[in-house]
C-alpha atoms as a PDB file:
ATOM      1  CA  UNK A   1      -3.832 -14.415 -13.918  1.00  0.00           C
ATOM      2  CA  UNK A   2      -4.253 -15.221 -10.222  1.00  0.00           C
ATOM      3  CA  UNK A   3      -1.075 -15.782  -8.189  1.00  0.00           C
ATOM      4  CA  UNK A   4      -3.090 -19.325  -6.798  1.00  0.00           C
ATOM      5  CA  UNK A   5      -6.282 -20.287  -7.706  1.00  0.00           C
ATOM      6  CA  UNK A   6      -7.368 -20.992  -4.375  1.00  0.00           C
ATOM      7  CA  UNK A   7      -6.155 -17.394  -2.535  1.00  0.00           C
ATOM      8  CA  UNK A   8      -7.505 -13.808  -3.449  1.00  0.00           C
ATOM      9  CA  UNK A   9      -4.751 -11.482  -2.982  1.00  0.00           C
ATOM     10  CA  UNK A  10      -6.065  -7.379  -3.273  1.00  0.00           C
ATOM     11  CA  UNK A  11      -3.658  -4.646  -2.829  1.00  0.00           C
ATOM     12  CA  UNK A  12      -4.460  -1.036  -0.846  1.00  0.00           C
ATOM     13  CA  UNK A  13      -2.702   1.936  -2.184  1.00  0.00           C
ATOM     14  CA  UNK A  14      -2.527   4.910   0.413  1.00  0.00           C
ATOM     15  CA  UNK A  15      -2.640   8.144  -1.544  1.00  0.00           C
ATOM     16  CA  UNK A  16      -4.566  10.600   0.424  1.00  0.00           C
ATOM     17  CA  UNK A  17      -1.451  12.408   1.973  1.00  0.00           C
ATOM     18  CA  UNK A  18      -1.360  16.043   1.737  1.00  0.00           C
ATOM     19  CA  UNK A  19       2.294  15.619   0.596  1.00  0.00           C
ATOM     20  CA  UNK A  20       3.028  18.628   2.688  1.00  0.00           C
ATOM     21  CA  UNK A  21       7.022  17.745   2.956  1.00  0.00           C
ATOM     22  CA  UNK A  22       7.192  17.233  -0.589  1.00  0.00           C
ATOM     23  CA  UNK A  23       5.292  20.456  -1.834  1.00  0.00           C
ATOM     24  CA  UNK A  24       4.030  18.200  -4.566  1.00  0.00           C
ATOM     25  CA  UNK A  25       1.388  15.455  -4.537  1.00  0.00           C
ATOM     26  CA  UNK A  26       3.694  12.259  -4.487  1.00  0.00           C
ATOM     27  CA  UNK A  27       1.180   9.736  -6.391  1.00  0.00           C
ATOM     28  CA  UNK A  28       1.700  12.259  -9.662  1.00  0.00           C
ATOM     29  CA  UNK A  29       5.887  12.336  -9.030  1.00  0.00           C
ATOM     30  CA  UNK A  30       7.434  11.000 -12.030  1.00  0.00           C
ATOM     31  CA  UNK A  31       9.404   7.583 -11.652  1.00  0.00           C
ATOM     32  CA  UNK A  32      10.186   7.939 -15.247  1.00  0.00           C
ATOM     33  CA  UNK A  33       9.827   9.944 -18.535  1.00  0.00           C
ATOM     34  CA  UNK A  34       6.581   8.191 -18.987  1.00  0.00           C
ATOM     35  CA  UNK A  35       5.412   7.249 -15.840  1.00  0.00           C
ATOM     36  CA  UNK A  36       3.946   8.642 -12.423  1.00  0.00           C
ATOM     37  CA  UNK A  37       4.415   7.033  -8.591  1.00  0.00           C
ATOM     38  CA  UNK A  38       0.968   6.081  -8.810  1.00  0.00           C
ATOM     39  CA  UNK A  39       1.000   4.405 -12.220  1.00  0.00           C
ATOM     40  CA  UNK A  40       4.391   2.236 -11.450  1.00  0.00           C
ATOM     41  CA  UNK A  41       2.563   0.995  -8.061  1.00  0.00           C
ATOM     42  CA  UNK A  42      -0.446  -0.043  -9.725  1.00  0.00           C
ATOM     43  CA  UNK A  43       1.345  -1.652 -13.378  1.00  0.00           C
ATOM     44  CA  UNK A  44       3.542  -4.096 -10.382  1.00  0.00           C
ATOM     45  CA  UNK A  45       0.311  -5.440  -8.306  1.00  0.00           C
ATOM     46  CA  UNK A  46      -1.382  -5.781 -11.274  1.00  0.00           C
ATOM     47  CA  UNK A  47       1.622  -7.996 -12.886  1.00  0.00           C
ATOM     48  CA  UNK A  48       1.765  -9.712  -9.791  1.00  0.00           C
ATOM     49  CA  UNK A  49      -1.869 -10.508 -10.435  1.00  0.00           C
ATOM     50  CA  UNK A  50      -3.973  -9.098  -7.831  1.00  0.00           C
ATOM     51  CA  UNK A  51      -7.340  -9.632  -8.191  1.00  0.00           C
ATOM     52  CA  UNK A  52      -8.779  -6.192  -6.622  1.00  0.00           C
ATOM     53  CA  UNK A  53      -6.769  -2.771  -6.074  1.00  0.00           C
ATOM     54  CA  UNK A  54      -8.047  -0.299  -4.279  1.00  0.00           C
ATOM     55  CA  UNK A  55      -6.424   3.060  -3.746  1.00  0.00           C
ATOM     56  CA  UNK A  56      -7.407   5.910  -1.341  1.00  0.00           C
ATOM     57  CA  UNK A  57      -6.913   9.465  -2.973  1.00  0.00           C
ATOM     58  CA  UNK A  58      -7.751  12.669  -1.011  1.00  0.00           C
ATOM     59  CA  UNK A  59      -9.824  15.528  -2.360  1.00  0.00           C
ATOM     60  CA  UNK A  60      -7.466  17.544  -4.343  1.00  0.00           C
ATOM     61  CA  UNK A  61      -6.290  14.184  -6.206  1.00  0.00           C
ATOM     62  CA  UNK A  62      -9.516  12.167  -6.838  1.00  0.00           C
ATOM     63  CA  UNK A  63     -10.110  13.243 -10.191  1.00  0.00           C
ATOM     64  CA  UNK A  64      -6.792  12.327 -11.621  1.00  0.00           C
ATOM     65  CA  UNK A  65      -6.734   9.156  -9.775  1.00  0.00           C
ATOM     66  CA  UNK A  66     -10.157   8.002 -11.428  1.00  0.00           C
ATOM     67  CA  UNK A  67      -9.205   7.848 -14.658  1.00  0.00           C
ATOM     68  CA  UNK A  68      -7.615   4.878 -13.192  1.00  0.00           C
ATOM     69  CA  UNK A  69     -10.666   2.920 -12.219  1.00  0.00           C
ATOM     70  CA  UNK A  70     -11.239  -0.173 -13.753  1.00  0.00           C
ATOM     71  CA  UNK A  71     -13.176  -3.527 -12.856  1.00  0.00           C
ATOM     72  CA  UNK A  72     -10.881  -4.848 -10.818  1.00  0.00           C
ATOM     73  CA  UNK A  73      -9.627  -0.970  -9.032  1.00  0.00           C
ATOM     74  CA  UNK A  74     -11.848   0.691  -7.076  1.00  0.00           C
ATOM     75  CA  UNK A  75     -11.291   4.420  -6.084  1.00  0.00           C
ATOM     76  CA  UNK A  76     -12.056   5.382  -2.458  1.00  0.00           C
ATOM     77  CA  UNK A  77     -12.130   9.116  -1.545  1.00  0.00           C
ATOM     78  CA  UNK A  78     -10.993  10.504   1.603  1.00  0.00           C
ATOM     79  CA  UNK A  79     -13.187  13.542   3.059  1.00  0.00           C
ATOM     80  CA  UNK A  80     -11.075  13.779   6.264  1.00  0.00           C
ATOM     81  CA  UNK A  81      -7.221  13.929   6.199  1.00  0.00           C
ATOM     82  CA  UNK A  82      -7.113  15.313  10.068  1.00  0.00           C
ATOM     83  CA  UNK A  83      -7.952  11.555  10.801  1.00  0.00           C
ATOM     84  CA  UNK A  84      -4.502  10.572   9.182  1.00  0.00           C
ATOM     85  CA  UNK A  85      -3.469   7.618   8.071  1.00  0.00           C
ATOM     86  CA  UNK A  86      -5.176   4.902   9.726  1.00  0.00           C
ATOM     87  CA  UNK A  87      -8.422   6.601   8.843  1.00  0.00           C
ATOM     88  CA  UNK A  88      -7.724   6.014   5.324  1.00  0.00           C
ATOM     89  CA  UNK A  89      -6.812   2.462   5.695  1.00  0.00           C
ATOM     90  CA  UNK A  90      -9.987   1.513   7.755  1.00  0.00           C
ATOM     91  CA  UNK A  91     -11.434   3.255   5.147  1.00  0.00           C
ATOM     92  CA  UNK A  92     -10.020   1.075   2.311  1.00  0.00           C
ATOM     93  CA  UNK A  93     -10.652  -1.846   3.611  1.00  0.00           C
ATOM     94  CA  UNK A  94     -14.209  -1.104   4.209  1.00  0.00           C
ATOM     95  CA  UNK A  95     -14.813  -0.159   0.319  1.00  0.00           C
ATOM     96  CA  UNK A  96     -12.853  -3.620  -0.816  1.00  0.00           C
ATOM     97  CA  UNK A  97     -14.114  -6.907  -1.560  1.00  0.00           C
ATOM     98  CA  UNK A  98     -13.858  -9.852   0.602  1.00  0.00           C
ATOM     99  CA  UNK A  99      -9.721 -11.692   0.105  1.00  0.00           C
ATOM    100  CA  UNK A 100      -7.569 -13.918   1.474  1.00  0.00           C
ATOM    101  CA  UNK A 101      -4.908 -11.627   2.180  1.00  0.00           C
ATOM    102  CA  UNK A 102      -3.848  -7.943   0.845  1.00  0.00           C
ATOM    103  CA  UNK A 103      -1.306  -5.761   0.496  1.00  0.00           C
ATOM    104  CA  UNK A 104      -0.495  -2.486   2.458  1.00  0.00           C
ATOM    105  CA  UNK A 105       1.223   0.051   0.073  1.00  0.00           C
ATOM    106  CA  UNK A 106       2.094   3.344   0.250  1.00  0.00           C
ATOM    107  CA  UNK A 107       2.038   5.498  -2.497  1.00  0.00           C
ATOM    108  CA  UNK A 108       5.733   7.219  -1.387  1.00  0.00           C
ATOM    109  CA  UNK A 109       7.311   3.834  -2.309  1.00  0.00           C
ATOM    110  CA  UNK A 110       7.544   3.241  -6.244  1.00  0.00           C
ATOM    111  CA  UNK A 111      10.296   0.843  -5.632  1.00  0.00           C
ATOM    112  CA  UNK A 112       7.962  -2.156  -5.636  1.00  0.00           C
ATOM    113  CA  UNK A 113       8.457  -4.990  -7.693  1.00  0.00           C
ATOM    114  CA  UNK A 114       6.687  -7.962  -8.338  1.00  0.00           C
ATOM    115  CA  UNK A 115       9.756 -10.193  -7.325  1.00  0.00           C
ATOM    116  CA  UNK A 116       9.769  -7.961  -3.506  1.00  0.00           C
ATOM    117  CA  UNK A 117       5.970  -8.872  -3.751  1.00  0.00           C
ATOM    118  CA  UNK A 118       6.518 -12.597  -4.707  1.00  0.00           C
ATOM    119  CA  UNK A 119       8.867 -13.266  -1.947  1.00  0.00           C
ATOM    120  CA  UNK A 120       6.835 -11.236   0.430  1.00  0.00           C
ATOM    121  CA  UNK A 121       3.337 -13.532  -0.278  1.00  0.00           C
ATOM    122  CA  UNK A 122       5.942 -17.068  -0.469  1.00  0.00           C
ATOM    123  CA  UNK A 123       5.177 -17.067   3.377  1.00  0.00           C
ATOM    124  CA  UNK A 124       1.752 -15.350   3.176  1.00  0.00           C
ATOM    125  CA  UNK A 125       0.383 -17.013   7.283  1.00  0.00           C
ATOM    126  CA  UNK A 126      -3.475 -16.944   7.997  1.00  0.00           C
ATOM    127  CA  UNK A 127      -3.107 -15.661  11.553  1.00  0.00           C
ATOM    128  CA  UNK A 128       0.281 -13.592  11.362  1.00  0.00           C
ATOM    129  CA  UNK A 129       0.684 -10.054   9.063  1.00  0.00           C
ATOM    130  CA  UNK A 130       4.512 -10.128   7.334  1.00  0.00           C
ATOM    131  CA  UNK A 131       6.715  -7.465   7.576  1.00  0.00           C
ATOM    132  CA  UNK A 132       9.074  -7.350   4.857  1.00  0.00           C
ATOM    133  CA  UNK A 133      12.552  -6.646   6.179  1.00  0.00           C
ATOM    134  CA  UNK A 134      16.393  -5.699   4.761  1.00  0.00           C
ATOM    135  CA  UNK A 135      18.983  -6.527   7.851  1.00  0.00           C
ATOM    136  CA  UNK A 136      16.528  -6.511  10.667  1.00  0.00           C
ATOM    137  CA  UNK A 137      14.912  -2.927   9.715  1.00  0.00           C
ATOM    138  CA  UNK A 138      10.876  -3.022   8.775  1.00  0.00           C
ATOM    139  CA  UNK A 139       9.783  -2.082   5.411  1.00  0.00           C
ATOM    140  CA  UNK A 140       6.692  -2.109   3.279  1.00  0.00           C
ATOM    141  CA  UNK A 141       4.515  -3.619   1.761  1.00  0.00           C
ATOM    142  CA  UNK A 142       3.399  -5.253   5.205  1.00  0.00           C
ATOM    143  CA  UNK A 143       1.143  -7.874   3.838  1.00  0.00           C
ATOM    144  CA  UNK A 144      -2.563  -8.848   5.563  1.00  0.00           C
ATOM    145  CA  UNK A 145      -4.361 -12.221   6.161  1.00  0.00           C
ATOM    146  CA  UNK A 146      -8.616 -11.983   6.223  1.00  0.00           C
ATOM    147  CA  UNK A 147      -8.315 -12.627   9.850  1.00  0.00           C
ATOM    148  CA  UNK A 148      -7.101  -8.953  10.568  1.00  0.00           C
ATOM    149  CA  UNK A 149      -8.558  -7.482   7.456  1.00  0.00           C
ATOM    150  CA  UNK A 150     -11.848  -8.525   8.907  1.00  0.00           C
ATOM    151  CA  UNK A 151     -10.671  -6.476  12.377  1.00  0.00           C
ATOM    152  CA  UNK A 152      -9.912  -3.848  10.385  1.00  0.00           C
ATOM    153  CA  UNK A 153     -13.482  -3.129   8.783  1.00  0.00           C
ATOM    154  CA  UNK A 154     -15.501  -3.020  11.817  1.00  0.00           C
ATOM    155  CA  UNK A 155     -12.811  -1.317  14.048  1.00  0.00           C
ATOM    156  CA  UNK A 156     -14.351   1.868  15.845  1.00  0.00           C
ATOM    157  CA  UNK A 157     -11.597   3.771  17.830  1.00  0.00           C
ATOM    158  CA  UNK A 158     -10.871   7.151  17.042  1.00  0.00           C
ATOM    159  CA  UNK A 159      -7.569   8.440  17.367  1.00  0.00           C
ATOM    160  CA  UNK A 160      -5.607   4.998  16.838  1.00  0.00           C
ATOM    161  CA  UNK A 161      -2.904   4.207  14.538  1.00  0.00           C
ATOM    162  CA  UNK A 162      -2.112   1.406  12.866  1.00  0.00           C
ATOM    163  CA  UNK A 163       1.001   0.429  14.645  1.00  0.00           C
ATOM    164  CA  UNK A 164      -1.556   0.446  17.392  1.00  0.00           C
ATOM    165  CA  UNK A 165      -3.997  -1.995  15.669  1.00  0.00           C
ATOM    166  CA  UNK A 166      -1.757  -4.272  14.701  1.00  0.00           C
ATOM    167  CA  UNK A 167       0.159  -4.878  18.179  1.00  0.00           C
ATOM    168  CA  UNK A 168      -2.146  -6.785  19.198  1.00  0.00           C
ATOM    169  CA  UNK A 169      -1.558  -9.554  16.448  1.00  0.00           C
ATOM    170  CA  UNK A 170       1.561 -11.716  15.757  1.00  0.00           C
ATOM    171  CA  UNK A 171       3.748 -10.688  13.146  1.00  0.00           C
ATOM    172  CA  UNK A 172       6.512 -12.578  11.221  1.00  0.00           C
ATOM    173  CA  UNK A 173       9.613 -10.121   9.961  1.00  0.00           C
ATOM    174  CA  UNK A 174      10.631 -11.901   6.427  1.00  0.00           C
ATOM    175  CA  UNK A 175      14.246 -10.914   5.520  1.00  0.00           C
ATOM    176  CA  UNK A 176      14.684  -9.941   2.403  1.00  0.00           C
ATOM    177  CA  UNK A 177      17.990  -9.248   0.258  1.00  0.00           C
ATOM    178  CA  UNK A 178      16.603  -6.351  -1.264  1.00  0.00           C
ATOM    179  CA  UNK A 179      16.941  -2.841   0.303  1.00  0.00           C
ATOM    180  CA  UNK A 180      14.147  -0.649  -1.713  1.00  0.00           C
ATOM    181  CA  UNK A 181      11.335  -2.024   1.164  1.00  0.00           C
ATOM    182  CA  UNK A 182      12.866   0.660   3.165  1.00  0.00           C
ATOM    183  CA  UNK A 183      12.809   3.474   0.325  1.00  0.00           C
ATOM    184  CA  UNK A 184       9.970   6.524   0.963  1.00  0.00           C
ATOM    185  CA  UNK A 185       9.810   9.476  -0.753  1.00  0.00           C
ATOM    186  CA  UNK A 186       8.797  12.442   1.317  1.00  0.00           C
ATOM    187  CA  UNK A 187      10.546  15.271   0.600  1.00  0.00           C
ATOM    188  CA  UNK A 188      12.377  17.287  -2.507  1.00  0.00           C
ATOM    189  CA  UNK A 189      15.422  15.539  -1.294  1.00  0.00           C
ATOM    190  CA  UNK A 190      14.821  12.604  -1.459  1.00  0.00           C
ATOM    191  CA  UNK A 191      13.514  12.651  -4.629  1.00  0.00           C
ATOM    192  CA  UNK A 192      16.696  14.593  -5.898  1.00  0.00           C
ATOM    193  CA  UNK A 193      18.825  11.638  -4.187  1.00  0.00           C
ATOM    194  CA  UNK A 194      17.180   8.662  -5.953  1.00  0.00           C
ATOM    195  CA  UNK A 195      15.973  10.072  -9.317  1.00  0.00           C
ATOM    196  CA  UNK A 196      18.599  12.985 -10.046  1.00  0.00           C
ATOM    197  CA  UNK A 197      21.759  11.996  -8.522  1.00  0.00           C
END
């Protein structure tokens, strides 16, 4: 089911990361007894009801991450990691279908929820991105309208970030009562703190 019939909503799931903090690739971390980061991420945006998903996976982690491909989720590999994380975003965006607006995920974030992503889209803005935020600190998932996705695609500079990119557009902060937009998993601690403590 669409969230409205009239806006396509996709979702992009970074998950080319060496995971060199964590000494483990985080999409395959378990968030439960039966379930992996990656799996969690993609169940929520597809309950919210995103019409495309695409995810990025590195070399290493492709072929787990394609028994995942579907329809509606496309699998994008990235060849070149020393580009970081930008790289893999243009990169994304490039292999996903036209939408109205899309969301920005990280696969170090399993915290997502589909009520976090309904009250992020309530003020989904054609010419401003939305930064979810939990007492004036930016979180994720930053959410995209077509007007910058569009930028994205055909963007050519080497070397940029994304905090780069997107300084030159308005954003809107969205306060949010929920403090898991600020949760990322990067190392063995902080997967100790939140899942064995």
């Amino acid at each position: 089911m669409k969230v409205e019939e009239n806006k396509k909503v996709n979702a992009l799931i970074l998950a080319a990361g060496n995971s060199s903090r964590m000494n483990a690739p985080k999409p395959f971390l378990n968030f439960d007894q039966t379930t992996t980061f990656i799996e969690k991420i993609i169940t929520t945006y597809q309950q919210f009801g995103c019409d495309e998903i695409v995810i990025v996976a590195n070399t290493e982690s492709i072929e787990t991450i394609r028994k995942f491909q579907t329809e509606n989720i496309t699998i994008v590999k990235n060849e070149n990691l020393e580009l970081e994380r930008f790289y893999s975003v243009i990169l994304g965006f490039q292999k996903m279908k036209d939408c109205d607006f899309c969301f920005l995920q990280d696969a170090d974030n399993p915290f997502i929820s589909k009520d976090i992503l309904t009250y992020v889209f309530s003020e989904n803005l054609p010419d401003q991105y939305i930064i979810p935020s939990y007492k004036g600190k930016g979180g994720h998932p930053v959410l995209l309208p077509e007007s910058i996705i569009i930028d994205l695609k055909k963007y050519q500079k080497q070397n940029a970030t994304l905090k780069e990119f997107l300084s030159e557009y308005k954003n809107y902060k969205l306060e949010i009562p929920n403090k898991d937009i600020l949760i990322n998993i990067n190392t063995p601690e902080d997967y100790n703190f939140y899942f064995n403590s």
